[in-house]
Protein backbone atom coordinates (compact mmCIF):
# COMPACT_ATOMS: atom_id res chain seq x y z
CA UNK A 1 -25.69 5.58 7.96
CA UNK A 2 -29.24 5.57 8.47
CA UNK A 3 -29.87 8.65 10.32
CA UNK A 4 -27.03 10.70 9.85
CA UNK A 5 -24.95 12.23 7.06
CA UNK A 6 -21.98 9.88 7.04
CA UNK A 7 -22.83 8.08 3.81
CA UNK A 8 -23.29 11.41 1.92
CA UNK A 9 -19.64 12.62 2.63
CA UNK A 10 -18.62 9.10 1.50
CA UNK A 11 -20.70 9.46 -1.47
CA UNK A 12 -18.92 13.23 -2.88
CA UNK A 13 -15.65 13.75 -4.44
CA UNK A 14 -14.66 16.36 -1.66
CA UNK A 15 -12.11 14.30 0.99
CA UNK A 16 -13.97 15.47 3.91
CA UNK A 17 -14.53 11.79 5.05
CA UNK A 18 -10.52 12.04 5.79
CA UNK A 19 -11.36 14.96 8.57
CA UNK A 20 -13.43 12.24 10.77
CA UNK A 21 -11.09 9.56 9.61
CA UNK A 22 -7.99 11.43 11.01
CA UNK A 23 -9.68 11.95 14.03
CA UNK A 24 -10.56 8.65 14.73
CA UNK A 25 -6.73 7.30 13.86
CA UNK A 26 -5.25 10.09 16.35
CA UNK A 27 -7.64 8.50 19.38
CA UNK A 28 -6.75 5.10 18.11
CA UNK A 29 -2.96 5.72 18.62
CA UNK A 30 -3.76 7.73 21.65
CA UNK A 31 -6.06 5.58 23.66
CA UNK A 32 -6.02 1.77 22.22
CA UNK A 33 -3.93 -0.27 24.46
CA UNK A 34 -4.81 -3.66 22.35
CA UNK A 35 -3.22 -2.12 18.61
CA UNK A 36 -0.26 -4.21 17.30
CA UNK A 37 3.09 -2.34 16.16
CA UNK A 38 2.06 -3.45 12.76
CA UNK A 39 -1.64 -1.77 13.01
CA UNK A 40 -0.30 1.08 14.85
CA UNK A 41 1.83 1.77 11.71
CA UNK A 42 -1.07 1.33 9.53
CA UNK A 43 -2.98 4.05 11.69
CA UNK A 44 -0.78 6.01 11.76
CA UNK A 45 -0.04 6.34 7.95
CA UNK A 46 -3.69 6.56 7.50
CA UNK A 47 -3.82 9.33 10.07
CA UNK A 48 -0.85 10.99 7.42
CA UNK A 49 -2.69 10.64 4.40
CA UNK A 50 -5.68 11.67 5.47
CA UNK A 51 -4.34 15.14 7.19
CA UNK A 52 -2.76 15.68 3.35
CA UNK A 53 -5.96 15.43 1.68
CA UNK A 54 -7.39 18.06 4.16
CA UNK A 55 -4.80 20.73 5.11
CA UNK A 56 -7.60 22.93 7.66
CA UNK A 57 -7.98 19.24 9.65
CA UNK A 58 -4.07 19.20 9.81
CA UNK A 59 -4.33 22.24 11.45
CA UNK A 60 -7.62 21.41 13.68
CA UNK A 61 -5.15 17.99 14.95
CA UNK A 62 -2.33 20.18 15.68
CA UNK A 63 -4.59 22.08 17.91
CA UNK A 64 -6.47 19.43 19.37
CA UNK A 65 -2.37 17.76 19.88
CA UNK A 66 -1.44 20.59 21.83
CA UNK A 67 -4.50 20.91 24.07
CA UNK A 68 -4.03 16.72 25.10
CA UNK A 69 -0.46 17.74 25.85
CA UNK A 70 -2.02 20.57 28.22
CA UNK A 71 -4.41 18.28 30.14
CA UNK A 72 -2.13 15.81 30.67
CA UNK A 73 0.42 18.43 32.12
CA UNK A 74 -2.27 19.52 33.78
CA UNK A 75 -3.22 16.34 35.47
CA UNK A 76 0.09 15.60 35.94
CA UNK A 77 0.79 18.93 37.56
CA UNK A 78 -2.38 19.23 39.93
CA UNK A 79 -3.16 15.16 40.73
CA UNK A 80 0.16 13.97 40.38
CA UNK A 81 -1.19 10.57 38.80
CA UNK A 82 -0.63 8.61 35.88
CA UNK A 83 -3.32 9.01 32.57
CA UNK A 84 -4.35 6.88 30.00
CA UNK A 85 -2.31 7.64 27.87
CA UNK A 86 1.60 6.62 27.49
CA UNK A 87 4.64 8.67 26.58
CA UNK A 88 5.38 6.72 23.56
CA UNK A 89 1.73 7.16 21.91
CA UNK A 90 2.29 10.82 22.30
CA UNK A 91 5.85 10.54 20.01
CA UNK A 92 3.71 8.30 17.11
CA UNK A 93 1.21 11.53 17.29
CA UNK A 94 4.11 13.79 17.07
CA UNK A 95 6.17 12.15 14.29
CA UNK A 96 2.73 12.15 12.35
CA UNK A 97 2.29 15.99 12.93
CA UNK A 98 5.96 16.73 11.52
CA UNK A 99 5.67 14.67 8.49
CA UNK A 100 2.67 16.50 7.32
CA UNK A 101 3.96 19.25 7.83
CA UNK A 102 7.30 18.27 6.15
CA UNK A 103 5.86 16.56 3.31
CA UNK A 104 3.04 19.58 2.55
CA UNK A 105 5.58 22.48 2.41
CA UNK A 106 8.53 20.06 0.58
CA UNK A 107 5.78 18.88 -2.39
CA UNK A 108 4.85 22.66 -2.72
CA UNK A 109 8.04 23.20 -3.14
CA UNK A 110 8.92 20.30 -5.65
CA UNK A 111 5.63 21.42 -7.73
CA UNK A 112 5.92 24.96 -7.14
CA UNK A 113 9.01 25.95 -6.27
CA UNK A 114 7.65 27.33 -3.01
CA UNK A 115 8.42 25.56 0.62
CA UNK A 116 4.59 26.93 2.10
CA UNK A 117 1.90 24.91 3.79
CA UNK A 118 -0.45 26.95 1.66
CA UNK A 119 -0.56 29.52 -0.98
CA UNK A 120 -4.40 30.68 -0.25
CA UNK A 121 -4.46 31.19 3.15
CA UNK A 122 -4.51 35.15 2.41
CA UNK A 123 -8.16 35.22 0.29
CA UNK A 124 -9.74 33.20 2.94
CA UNK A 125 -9.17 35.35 5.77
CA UNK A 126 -9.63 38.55 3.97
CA UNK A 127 -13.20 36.90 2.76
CA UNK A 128 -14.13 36.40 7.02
CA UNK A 129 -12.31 39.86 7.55
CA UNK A 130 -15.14 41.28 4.94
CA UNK A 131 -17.91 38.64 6.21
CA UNK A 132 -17.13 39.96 9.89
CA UNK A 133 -17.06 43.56 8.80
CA UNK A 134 -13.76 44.27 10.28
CA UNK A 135 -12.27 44.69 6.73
CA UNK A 136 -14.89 47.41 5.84
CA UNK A 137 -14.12 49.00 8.81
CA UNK A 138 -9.87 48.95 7.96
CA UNK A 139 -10.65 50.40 4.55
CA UNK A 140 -12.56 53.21 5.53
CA UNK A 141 -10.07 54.38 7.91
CA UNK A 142 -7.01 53.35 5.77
CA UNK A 143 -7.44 53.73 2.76
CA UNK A 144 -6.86 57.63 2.54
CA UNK A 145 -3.13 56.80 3.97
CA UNK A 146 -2.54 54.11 2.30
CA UNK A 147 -2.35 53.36 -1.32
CA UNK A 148 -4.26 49.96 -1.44
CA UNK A 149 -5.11 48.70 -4.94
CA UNK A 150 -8.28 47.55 -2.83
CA UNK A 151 -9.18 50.40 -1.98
CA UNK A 152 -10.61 51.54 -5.36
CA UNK A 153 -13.06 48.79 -4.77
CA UNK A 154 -13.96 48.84 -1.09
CA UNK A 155 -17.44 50.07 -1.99
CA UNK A 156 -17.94 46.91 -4.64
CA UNK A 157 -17.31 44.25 -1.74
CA UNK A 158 -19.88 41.27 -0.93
CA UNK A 159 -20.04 37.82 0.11
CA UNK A 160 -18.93 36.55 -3.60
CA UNK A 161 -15.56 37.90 -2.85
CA UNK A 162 -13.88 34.44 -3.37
CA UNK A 163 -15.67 32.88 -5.96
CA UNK A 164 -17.53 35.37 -8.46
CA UNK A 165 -15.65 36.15 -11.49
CA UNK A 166 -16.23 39.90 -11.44
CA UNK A 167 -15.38 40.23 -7.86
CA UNK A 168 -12.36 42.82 -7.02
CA UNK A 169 -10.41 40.02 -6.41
CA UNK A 170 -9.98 38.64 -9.79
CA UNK A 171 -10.04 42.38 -11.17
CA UNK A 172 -6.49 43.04 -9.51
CA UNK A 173 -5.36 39.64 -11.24
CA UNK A 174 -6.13 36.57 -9.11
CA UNK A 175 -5.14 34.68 -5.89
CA UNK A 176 -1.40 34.65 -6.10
CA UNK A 177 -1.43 38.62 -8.16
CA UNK A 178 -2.55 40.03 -4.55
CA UNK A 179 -1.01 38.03 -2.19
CA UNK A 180 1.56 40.88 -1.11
CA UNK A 181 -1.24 43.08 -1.04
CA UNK A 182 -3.61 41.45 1.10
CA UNK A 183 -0.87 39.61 3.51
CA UNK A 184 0.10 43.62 4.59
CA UNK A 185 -3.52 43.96 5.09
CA UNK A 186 -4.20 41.01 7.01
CA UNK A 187 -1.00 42.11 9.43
CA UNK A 188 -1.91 45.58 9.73
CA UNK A 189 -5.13 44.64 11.29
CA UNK A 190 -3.91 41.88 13.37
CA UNK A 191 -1.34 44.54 14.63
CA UNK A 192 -3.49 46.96 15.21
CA UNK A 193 -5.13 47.09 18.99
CA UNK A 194 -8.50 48.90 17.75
CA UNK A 195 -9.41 45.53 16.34
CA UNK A 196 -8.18 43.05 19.44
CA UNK A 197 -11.41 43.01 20.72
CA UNK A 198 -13.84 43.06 17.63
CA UNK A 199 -11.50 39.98 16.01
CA UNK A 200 -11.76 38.14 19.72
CA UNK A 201 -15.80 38.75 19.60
CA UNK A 202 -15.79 37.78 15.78
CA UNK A 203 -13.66 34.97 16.16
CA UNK A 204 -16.04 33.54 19.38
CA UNK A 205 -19.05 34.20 17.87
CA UNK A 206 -18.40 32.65 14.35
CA UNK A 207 -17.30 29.75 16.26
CA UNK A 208 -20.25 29.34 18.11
CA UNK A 209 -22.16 29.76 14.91
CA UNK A 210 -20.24 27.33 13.20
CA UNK A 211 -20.26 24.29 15.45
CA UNK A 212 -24.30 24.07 15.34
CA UNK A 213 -24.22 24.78 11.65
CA UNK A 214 -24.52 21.59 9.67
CA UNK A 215 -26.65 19.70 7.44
CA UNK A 216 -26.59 17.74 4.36
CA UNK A 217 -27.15 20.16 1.74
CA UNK A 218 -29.16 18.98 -1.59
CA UNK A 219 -27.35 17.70 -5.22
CA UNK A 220 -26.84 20.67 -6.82
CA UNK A 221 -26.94 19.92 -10.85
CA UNK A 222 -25.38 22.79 -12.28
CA UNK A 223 -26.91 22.49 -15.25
CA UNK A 224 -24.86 22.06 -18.19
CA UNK A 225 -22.00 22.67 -16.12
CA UNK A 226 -19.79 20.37 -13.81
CA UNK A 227 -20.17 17.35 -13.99
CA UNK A 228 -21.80 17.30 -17.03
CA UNK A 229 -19.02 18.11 -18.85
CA UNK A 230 -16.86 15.62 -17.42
CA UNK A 231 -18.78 12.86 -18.24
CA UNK A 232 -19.30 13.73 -21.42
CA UNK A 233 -15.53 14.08 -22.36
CA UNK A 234 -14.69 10.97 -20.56
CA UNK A 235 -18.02 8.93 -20.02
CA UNK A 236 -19.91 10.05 -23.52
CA UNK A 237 -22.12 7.12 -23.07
CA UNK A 238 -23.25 7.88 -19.50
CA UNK A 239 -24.40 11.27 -20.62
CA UNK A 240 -27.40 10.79 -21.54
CA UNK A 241 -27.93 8.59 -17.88
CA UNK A 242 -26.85 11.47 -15.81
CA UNK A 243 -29.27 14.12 -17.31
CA UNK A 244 -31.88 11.76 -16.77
CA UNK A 245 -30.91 11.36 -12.78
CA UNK A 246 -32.27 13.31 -9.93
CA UNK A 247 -29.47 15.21 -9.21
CA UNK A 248 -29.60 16.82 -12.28
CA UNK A 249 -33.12 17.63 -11.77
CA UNK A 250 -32.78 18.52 -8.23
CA UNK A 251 -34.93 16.33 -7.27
CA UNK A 252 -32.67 14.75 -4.47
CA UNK A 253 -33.47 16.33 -1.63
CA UNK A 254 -31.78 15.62 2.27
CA UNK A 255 -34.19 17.52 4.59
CA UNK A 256 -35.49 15.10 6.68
CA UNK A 257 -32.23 13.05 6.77
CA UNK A 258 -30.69 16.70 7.97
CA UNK A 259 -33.39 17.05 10.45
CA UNK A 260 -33.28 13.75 12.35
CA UNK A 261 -29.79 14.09 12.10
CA UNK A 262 -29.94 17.52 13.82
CA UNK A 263 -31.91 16.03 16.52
CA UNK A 264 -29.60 12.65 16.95
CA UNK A 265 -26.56 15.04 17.15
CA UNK A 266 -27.83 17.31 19.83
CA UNK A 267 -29.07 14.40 21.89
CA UNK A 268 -26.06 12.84 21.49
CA UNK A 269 -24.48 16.12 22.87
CA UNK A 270 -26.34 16.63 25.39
CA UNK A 271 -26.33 13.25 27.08
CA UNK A 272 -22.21 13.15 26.64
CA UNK A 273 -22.01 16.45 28.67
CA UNK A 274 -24.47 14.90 31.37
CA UNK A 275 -22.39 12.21 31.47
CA UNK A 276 -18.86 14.22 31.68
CA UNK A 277 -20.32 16.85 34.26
CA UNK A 278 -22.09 14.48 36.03
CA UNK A 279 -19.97 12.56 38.94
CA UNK A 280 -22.04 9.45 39.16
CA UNK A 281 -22.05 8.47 35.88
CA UNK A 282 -18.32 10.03 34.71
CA UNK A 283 -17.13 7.56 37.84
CA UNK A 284 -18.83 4.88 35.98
CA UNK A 285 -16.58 5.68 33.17
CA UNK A 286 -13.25 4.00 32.51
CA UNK A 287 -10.54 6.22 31.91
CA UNK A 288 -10.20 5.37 28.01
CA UNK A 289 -13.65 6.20 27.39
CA UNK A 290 -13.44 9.57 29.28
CA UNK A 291 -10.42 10.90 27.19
CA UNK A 292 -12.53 9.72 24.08
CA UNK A 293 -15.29 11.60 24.92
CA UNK A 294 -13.64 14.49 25.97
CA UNK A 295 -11.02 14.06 23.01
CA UNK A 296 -14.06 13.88 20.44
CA UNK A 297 -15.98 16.51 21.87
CA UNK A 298 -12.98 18.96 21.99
CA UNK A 299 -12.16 18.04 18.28
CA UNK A 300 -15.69 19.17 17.17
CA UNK A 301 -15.11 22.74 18.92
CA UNK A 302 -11.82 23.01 17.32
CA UNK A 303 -13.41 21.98 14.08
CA UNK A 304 -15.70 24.65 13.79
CA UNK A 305 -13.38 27.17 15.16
CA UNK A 306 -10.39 26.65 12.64
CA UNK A 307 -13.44 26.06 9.85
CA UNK A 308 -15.24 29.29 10.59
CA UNK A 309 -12.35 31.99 11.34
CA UNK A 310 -9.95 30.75 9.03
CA UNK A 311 -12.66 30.20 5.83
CA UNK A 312 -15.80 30.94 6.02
CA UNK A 313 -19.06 30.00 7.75
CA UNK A 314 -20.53 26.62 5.83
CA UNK A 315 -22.71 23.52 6.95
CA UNK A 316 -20.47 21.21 5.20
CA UNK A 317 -17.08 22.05 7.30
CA UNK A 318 -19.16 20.60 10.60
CA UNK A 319 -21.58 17.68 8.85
CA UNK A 320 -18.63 16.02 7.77
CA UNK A 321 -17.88 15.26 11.41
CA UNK A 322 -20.76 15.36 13.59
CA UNK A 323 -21.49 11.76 13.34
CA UNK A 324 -18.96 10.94 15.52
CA UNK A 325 -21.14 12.34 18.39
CA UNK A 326 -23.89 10.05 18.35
CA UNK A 327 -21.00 7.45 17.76
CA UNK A 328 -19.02 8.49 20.58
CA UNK A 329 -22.72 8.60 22.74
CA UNK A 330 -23.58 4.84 21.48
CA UNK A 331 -20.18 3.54 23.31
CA UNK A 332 -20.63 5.49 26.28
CA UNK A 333 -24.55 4.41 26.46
CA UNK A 334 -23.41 0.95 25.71
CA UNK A 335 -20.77 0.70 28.35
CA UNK A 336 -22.86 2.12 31.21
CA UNK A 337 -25.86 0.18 30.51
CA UNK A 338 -23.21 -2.65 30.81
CA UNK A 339 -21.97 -2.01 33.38
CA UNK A 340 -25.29 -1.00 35.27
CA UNK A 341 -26.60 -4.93 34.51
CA UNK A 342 -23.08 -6.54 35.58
CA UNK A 343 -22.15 -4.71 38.29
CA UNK A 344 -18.89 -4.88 37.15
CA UNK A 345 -16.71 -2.11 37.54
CA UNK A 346 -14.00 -3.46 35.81
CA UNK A 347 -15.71 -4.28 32.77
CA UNK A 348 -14.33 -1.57 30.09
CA UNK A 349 -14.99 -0.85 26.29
CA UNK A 350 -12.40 -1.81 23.97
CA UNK A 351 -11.97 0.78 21.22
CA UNK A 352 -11.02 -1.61 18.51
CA UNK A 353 -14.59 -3.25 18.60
């Protein structure tokens, strides 16, 4: 709490505490041999709900599902041994999966009258198609042969595509007025071979990018803005209290939280992939421990992959998770050290501590 930027993504109305949260149920019901049917249940809700308050961690799960289900067909496969983890843990992760992404598409639908994951999946990958130039690139060449509403605006394009109010996309109506449009778009380029190679160098290096991209950004006031008016329509009396804080001042500033943080993560990361590469010490390891290291470490790559190529490049999308490293680091430290003073080799970490 101290020295990272956990308590901040507590503190803010966004859910991205859930991302971290999910992550934490899906390598409880994976890896902790000691859960109860009763607490299992109770994870594995919590796992549900907390995938439905963040659809792009849904996603980054599903991922992070199917590459466990590749290692351990994989070990199975090559060693021909047994893992840590059972069959049955595997069917808990996998009913959890299909009732998010049951309930997601069947609320749409009850609200909306539309059975779809998302409806605005299409504006945030033609924002990274313009942020990685590839959409520029598709205009210029298209737009003479095809009859693009876009096009009459492909000279007007910049980074406050998404959210400016005179940007081209709220000139040709709004998110769900150029769906149609910008879904043809989006295919015709992922169709195309000319761009197989810029979209695999684009996707790589945002990635990259992405995952040592965080911080804990500053309050933003917004002047008279959000929340401002919020709290005066429902909390009149508070008003006065809030323009009177720091954060509507700006005086709240993060930077040397952010900056020890930056340096606990990347110790933290560098010591787990000393540990996991080195044979000594991964030997020293009990096989729980390993598949949460390797489990956690893999979710943060995921993370910033899904985060970056699929939205757009922003320190929040990896702070709200990066905390688990020097977590994940403190139990591995801890059970070595352990170990190293017992002698013990049988000694291993219980997850539920």
């Amino acid at each position: 709490t101290l020295f990272t930027g956990i308590s901040h993504n507590v503190s803010i109305l966004l859910p991205d505490i859930f991302c971290p949260v999910s992550a934490l149920c899906f390598i409880n019901i994976l890896l902790n041999r000691s859960v109860s049917k009763i607490r299992m249940a109770a994870i594995a809700a919590l796992m549900l709900v907390s995938m439905l308050f963040a659809y792009s961690n849904a996603i980054v799960i599903t991922i992070l599902f199917a590459l466990v289900l590749f290692m351990l067909g994989t070990i199975k496969l090559c060693a021909r041994r047994g893992t840590a983890i059972a069959k049955g843990r595997l069917v808990v992760c996998s009913s959890v999966l299909a009732g998010f992404f049951i309930i997601t598409p069947a609320a749409n639908y009850l609200f909306g009258k539309k059975f779809i994951i998302s409806e605005g999946s299409h504006v945030f990958m033609m924002n990274h198609l313009l942020e990685t130039g590839i959409l520029e690139d598709y205009l210029n060449r298209e737009c003479g042969k095809k009859n693009y509403a876009l096009c009459r605006y492909k000279d007007n394009l910049d980074t406050a595509f998404m959210w400016s109010g005179n940007s081209p996309l709220y000139k040709m109506g709004g998110w769900l007025a150029v769906k149609q449009e910008y879904d043809s778009i989006i295919h015709d380029i992922f169709t195309t071979p000319r761009y197989d190679l810029m979209i695999l160098q684009r996707f790589t290096e945002y990635a990259f990018i992405q995952y040592f991209t965080f911080g804990i950004p500053g309050a933003h006031s917004w002047g008279n803005g959000s929340p401002l008016i919020q709290i005066k329509e429902y909390y009149k009396p508070l008003g006065r209290d809030y323009c009177a804080s720091s954060q509507y001042h700006s005086w709240l500033n993060f930077t040397a939280t952010s900056e020890i943080q930056n340096i606990l993560v990347m110790v933290s990361l560098t010591f787990l992939m000393l540990v996991l590469l080195t044979g000594v010490w991964r030997n020293m390891l009990c096989s729980t421990l390993k598949w949460f290291s390797v489990i956690l470490i893999a979710y943060t790559v995921i993370n910033a992959a899904v985060c970056a190529n699929f939205s757009t490049l922003n320190e929040r999308f990896q702070d709200r998770l990066v905390w688990l490293l020097p977590l994940t680091a403190f139990f591995v430290a801890e059970h070595l050290l352990r170990r190293d003073c017992s002698g013990n080799p049988n000694k291993r970490l219980s997850l539920h501590r």
